[in-house]
C-alpha atoms as a PDB file:
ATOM      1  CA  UNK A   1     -33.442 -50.500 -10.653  1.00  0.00           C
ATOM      2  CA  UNK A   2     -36.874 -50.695 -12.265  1.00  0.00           C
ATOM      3  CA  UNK A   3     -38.844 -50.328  -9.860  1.00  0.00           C
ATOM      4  CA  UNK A   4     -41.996 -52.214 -11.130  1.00  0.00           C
ATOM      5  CA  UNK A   5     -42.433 -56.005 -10.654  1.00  0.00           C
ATOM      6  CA  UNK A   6     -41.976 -56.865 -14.340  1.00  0.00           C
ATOM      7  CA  UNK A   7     -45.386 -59.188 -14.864  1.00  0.00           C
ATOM      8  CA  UNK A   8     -45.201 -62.622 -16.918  1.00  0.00           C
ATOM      9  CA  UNK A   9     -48.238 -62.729 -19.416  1.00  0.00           C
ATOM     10  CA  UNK A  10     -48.025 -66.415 -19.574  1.00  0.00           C
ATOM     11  CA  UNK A  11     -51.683 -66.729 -21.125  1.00  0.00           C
ATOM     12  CA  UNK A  12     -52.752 -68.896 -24.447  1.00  0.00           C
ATOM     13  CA  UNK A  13     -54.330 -66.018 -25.986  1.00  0.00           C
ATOM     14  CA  UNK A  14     -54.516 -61.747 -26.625  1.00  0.00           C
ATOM     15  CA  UNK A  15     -57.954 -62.160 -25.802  1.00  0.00           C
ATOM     16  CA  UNK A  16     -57.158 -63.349 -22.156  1.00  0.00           C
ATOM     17  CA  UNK A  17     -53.877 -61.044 -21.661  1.00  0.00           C
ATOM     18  CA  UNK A  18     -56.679 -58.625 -22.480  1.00  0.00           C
ATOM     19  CA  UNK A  19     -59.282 -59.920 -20.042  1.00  0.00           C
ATOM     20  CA  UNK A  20     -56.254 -60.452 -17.462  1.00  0.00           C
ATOM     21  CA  UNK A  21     -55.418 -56.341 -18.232  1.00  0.00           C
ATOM     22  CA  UNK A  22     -58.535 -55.107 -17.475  1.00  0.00           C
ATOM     23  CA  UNK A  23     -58.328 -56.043 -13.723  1.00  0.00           C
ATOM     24  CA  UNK A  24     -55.803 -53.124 -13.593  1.00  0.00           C
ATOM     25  CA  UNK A  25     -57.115 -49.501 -13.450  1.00  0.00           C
ATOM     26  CA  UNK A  26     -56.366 -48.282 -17.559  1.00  0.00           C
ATOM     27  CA  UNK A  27     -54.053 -45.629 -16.300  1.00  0.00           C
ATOM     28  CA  UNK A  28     -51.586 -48.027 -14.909  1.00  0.00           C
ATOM     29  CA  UNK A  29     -49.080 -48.759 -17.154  1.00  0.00           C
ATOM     30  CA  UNK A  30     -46.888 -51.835 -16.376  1.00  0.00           C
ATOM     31  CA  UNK A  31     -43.927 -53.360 -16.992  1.00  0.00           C
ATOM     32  CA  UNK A  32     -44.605 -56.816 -19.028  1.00  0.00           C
ATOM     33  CA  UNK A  33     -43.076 -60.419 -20.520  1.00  0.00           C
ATOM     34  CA  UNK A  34     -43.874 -61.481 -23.542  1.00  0.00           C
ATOM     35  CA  UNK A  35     -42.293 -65.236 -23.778  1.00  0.00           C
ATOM     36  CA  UNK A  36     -42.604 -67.714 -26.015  1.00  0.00           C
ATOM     37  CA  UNK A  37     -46.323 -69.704 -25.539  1.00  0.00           C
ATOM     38  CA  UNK A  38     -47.821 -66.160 -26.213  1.00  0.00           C
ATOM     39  CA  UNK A  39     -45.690 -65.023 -29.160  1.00  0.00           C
ATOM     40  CA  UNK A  40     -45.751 -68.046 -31.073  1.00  0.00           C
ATOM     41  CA  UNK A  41     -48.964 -67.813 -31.033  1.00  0.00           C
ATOM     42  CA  UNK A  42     -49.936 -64.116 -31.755  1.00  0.00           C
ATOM     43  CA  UNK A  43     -46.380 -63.481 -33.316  1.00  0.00           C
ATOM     44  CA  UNK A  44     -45.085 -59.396 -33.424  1.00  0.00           C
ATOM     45  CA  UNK A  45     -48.676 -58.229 -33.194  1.00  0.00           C
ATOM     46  CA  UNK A  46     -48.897 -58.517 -29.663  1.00  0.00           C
ATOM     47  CA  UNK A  47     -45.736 -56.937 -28.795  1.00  0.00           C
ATOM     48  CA  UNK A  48     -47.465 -53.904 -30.753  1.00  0.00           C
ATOM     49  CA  UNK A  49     -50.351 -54.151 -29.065  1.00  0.00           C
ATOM     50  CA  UNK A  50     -48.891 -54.226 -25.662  1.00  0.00           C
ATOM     51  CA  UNK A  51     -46.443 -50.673 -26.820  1.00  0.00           C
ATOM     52  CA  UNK A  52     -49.380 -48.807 -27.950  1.00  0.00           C
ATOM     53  CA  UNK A  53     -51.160 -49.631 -24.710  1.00  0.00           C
ATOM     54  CA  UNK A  54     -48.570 -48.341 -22.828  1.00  0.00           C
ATOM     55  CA  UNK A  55     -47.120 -50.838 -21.482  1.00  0.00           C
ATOM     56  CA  UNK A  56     -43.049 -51.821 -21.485  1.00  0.00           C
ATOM     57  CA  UNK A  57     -42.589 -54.964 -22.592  1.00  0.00           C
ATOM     58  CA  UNK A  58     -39.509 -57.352 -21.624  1.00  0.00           C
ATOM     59  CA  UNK A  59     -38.813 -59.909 -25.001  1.00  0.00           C
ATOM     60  CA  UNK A  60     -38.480 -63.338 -23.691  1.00  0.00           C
ATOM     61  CA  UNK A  61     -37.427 -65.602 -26.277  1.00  0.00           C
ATOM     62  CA  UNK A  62     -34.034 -66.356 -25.036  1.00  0.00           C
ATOM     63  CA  UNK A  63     -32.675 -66.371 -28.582  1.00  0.00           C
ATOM     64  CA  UNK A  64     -29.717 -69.324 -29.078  1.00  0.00           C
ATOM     65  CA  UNK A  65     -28.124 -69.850 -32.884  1.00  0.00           C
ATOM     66  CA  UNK A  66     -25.344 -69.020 -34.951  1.00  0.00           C
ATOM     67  CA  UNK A  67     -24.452 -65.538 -34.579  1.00  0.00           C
ATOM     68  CA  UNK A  68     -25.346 -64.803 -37.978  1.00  0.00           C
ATOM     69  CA  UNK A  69     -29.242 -65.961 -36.968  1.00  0.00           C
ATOM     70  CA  UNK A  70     -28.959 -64.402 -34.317  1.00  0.00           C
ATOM     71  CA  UNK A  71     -27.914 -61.187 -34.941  1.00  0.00           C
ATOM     72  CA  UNK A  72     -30.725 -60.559 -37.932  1.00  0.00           C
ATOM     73  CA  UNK A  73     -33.527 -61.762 -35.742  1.00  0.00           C
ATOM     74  CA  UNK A  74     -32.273 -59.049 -33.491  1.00  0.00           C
ATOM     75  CA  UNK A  75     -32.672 -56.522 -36.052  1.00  0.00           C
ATOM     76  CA  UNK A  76     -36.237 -57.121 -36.423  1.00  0.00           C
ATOM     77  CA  UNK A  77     -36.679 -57.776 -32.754  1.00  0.00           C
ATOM     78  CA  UNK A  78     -34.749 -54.309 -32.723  1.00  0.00           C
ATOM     79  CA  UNK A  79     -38.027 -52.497 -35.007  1.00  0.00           C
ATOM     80  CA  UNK A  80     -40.656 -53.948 -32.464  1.00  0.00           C
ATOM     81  CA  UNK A  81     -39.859 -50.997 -29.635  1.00  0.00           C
ATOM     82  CA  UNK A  82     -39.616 -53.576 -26.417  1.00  0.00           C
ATOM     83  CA  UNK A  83     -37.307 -52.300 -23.496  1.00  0.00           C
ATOM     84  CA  UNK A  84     -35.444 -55.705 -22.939  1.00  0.00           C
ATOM     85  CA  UNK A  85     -35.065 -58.756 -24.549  1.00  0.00           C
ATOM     86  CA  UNK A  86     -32.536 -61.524 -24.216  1.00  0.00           C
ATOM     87  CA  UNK A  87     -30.127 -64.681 -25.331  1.00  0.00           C
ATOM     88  CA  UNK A  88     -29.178 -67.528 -23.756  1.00  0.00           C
ATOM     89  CA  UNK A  89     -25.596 -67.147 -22.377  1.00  0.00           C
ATOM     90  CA  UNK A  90     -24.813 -70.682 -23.440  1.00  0.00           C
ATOM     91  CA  UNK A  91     -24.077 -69.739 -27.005  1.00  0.00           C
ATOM     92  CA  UNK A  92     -20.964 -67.918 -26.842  1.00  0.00           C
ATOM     93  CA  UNK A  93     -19.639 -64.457 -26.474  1.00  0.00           C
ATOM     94  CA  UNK A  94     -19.145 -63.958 -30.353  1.00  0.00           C
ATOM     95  CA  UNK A  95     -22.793 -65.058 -30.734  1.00  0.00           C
ATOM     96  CA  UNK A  96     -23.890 -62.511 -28.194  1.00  0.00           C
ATOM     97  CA  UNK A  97     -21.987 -59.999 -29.156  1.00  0.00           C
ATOM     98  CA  UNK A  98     -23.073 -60.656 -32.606  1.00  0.00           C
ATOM     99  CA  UNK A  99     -27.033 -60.523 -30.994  1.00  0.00           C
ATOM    100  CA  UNK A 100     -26.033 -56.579 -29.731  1.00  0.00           C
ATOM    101  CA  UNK A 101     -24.411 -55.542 -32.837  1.00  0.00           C
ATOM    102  CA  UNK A 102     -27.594 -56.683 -34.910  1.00  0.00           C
ATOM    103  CA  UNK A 103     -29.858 -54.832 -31.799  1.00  0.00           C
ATOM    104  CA  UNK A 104     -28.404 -51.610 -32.593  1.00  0.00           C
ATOM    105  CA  UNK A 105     -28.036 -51.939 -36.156  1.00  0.00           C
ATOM    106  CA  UNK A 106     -31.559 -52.732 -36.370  1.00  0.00           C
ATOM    107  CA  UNK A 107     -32.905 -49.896 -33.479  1.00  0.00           C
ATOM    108  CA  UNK A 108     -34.620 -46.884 -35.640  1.00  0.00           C
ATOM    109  CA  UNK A 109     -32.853 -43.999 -35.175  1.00  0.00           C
ATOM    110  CA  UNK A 110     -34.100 -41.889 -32.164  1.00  0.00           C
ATOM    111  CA  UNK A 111     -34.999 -44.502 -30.473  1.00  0.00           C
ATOM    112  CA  UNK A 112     -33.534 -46.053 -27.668  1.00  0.00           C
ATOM    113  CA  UNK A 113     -31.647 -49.117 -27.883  1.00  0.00           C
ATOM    114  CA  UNK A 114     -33.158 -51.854 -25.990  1.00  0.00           C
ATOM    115  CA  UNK A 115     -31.382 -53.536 -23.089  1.00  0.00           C
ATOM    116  CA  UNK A 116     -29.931 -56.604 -24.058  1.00  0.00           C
ATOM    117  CA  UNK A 117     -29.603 -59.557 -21.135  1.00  0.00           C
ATOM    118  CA  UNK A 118     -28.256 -63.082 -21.004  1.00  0.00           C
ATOM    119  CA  UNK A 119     -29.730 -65.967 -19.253  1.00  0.00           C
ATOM    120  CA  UNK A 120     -27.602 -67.841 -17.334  1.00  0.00           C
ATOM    121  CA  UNK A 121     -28.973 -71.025 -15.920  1.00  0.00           C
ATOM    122  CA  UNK A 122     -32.705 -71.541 -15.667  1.00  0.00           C
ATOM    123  CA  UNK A 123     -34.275 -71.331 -12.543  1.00  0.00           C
ATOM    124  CA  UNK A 124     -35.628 -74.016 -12.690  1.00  0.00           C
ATOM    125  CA  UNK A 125     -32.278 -76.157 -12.853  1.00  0.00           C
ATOM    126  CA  UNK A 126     -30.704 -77.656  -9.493  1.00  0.00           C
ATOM    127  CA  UNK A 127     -27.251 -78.095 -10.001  1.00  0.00           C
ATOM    128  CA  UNK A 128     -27.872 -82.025 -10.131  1.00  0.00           C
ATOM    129  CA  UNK A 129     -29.300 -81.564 -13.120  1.00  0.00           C
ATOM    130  CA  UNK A 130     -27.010 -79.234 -15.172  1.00  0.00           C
ATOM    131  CA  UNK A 131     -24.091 -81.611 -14.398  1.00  0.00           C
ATOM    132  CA  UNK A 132     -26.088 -84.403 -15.451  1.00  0.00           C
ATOM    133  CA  UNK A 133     -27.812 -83.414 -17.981  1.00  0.00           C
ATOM    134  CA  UNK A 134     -25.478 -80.329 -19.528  1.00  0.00           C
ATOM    135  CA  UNK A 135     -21.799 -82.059 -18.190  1.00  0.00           C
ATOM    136  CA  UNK A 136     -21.119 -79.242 -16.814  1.00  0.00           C
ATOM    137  CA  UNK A 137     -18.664 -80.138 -13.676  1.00  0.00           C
ATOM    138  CA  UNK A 138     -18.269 -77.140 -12.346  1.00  0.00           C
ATOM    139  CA  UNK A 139     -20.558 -75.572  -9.427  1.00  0.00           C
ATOM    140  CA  UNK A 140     -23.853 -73.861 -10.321  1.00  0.00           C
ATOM    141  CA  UNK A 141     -22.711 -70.592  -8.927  1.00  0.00           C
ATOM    142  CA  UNK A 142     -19.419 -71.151 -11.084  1.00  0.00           C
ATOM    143  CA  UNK A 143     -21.640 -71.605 -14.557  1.00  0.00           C
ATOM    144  CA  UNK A 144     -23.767 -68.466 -13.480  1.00  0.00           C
ATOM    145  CA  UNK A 145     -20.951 -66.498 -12.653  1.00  0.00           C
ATOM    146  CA  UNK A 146     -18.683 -67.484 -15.942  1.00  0.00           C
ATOM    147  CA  UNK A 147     -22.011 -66.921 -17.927  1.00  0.00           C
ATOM    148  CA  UNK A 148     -22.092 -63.501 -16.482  1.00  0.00           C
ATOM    149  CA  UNK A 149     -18.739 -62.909 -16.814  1.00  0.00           C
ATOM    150  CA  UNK A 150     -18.961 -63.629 -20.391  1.00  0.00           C
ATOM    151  CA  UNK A 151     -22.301 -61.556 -21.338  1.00  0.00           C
ATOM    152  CA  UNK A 152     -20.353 -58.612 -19.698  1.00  0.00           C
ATOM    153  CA  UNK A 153     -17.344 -59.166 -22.113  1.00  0.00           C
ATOM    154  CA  UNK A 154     -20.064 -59.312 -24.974  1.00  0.00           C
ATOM    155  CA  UNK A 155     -20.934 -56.009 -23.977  1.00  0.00           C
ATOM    156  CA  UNK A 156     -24.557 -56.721 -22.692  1.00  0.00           C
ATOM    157  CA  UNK A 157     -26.460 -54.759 -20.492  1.00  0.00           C
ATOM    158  CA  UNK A 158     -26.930 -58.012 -17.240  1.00  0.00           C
ATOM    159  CA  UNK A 159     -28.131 -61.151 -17.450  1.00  0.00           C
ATOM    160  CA  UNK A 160     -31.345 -63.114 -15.778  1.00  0.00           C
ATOM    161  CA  UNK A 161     -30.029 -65.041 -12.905  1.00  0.00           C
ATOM    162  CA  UNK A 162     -31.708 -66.477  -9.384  1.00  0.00           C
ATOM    163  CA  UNK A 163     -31.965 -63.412  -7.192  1.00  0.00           C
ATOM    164  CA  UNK A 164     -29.550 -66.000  -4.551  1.00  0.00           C
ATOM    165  CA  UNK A 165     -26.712 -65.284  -7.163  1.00  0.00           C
ATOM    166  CA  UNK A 166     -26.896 -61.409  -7.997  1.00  0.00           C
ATOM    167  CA  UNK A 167     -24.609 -60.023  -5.538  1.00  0.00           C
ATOM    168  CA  UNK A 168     -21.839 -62.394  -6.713  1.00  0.00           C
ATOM    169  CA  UNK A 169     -22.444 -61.630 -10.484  1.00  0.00           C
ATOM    170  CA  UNK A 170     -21.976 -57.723  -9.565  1.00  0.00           C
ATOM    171  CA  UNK A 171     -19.333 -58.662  -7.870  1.00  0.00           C
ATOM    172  CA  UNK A 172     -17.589 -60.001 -10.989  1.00  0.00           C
ATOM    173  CA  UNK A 173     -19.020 -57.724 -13.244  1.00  0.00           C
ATOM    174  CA  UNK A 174     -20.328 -54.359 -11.733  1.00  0.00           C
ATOM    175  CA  UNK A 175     -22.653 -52.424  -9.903  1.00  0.00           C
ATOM    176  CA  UNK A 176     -24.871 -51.388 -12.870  1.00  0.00           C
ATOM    177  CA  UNK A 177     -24.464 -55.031 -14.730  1.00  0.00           C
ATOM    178  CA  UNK A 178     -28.700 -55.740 -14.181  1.00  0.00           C
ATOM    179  CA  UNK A 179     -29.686 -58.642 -12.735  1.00  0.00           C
ATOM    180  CA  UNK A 180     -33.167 -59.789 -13.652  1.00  0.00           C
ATOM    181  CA  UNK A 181     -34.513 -62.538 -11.663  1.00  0.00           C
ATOM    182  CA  UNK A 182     -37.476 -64.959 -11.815  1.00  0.00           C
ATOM    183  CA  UNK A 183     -38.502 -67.158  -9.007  1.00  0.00           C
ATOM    184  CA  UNK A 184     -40.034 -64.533  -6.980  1.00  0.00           C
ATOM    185  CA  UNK A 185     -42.627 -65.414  -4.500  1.00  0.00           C
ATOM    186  CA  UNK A 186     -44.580 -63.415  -1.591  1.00  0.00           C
ATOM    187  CA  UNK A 187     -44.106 -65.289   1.601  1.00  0.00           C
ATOM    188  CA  UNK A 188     -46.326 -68.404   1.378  1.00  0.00           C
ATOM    189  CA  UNK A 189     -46.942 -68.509  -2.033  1.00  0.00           C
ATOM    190  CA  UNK A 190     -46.736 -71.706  -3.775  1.00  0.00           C
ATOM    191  CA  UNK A 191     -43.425 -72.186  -5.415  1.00  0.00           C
ATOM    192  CA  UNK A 192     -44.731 -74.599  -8.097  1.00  0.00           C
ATOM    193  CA  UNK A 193     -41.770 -75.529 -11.037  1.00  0.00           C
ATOM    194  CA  UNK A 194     -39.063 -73.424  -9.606  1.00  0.00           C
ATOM    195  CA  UNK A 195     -36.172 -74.289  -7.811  1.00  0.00           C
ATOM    196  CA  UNK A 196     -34.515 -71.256  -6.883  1.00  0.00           C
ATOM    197  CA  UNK A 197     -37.258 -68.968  -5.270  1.00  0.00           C
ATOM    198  CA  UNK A 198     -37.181 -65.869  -3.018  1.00  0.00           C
ATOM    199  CA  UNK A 199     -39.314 -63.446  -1.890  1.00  0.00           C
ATOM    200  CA  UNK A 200     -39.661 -59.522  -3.225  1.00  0.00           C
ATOM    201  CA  UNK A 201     -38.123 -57.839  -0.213  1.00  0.00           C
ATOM    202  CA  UNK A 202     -35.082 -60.350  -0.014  1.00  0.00           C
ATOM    203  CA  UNK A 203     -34.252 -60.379  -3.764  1.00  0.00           C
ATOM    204  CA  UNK A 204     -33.722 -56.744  -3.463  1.00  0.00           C
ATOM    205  CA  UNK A 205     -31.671 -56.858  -0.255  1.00  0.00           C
ATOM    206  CA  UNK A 206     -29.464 -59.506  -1.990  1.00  0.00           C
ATOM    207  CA  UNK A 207     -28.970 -57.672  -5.456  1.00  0.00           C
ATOM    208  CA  UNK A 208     -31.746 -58.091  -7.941  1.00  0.00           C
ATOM    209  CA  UNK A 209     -32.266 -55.074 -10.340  1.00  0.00           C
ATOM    210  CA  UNK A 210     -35.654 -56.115 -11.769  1.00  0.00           C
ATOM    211  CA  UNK A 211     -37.949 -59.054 -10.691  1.00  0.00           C
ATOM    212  CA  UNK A 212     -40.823 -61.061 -13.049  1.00  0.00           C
ATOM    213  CA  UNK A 213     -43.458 -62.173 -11.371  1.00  0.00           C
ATOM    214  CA  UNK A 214     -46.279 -64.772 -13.049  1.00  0.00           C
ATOM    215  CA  UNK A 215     -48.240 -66.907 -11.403  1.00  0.00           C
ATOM    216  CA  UNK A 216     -48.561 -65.132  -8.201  1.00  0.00           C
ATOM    217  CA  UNK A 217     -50.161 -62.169  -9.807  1.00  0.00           C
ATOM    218  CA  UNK A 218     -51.629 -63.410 -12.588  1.00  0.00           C
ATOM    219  CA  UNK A 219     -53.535 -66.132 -10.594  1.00  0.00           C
ATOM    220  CA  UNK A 220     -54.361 -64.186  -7.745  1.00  0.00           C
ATOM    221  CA  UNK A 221     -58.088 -63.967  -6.864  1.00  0.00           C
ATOM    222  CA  UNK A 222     -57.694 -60.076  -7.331  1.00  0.00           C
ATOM    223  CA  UNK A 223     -54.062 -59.678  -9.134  1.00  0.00           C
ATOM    224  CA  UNK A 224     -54.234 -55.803  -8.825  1.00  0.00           C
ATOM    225  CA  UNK A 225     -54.041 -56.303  -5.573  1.00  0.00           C
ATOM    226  CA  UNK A 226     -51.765 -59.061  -5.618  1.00  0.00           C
ATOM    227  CA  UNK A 227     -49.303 -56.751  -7.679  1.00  0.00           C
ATOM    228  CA  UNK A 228     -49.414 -54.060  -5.959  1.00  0.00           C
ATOM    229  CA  UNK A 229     -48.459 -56.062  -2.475  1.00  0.00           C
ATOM    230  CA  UNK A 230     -45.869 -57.465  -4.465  1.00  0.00           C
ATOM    231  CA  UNK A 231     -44.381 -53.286  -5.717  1.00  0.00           C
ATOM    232  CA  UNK A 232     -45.128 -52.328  -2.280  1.00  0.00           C
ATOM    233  CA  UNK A 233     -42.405 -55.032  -0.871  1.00  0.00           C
ATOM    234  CA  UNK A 234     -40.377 -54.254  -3.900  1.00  0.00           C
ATOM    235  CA  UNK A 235     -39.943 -50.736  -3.464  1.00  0.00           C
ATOM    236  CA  UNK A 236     -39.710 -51.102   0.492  1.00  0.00           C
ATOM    237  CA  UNK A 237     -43.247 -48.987   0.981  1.00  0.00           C
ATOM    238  CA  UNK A 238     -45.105 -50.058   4.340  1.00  0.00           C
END
């Protein structure tokens, strides 16, 4: 389990992930996302930035190609030093498979491979729309789970998934297969564009291995406060 709240850095800029960082005391180092709005903006640099700060840093780009394409742009994902990054389930097991084999190919040698995960469905999709807009007909619980299913025959290390479906993906995978999930929420927080929410404390009774908070810190009135409520509940402290 990692057992800090892994924070979303959904900001425009470095310049306000920087002003954002210095409402945390500079010996705390944290466990961060780097998605898209921020890196195709600041590219690489601020993936380096964040490492020599520190700080882990959790790749979200949710990579999706050929396996060719994606297996190189894991290589130099690979040279950047980030703990986990990920692909979207949806293109294949040869393409993910192909995304690991360029991850450790491309990992300089000493250092730890990072973890590679799988999205499954967004949390932000309700199963009306994935069978209307993806033709899926199956459940949403049965596209997580086969997504999961598959990522674990790719030989990945979990997948990100609504904390409401992690005890049945280790239940078709296994006990160690991480499950990284969005949506998380203190009690009485606004829920805003997701669909599939749950609070810290519940999405660790119900299976979650990591959580990513945004919002809920990073608009907070004081988020240092805000995130450590939210590692308190995590980790079960009173």
């Amino acid at each position: 389990m990692i057992n800090r709240p892994i924070i979303a850095l959904d900001f425009p800029s470095k310049m306000e992930i920087d002003t954002f960082l210095k409402l945390f005391p500079a010996d705390e180092k944290l466990f961060v996302k780097v998605g898209m709005e921020i890196f195709y903006q600041e590219g690489p640099e601020v993936v380096r930035w964040l490492r020599s700060l520190g700080h882990d840093v959790f790749l979200d780009l949710k990579l999706h190609d050929i396996p060719n394409t994606v297996s190189r742009a894991m290589e130099r994902i690979a040279g950047l030093g980030v703990a986990i990054t990920n692909v979207h389930a949806a293109g294949g097991i040869e393409m993910m498979t192909a995304a690991k084999a360029g991850l450790v190919k491309g990992t300089p040698q000493g250092q730890a491979v990072a973890q590679l995960i799988a999205v499954t469905q967004l949390t932000s999709t309700s199963e009306e729309q994935m069978q209307h807009d993806q033709l899926i007909t199956a459940s949403l619980e049965e596209s997580v789970l086969n997504y999961a299913k598959c990522a674990k025959v790719a030989g990945l290390d979990g997948v990100v998934c609504s904390a409401l479906e992690a005890n049945k993906i280790h239940g078709v995978t296994s006990d160690d297969f991480m499950c990284l999930t969005p949506g998380i929420r203190p009690a009485g927080a606004a829920v805003g564009d997701q669909k599939r929410v749950v609070t810290p404390a519940l999405a660790k009774e119900i299976g979650s291995n990591a959580i990513v908070v945004g919002r809920p810190v990073t608009q907070a009135a004081n988020p240092y406060e805000a995130y450590q409520a939210i590692k308190n509940e995590w980790n079960g402290v009173k």
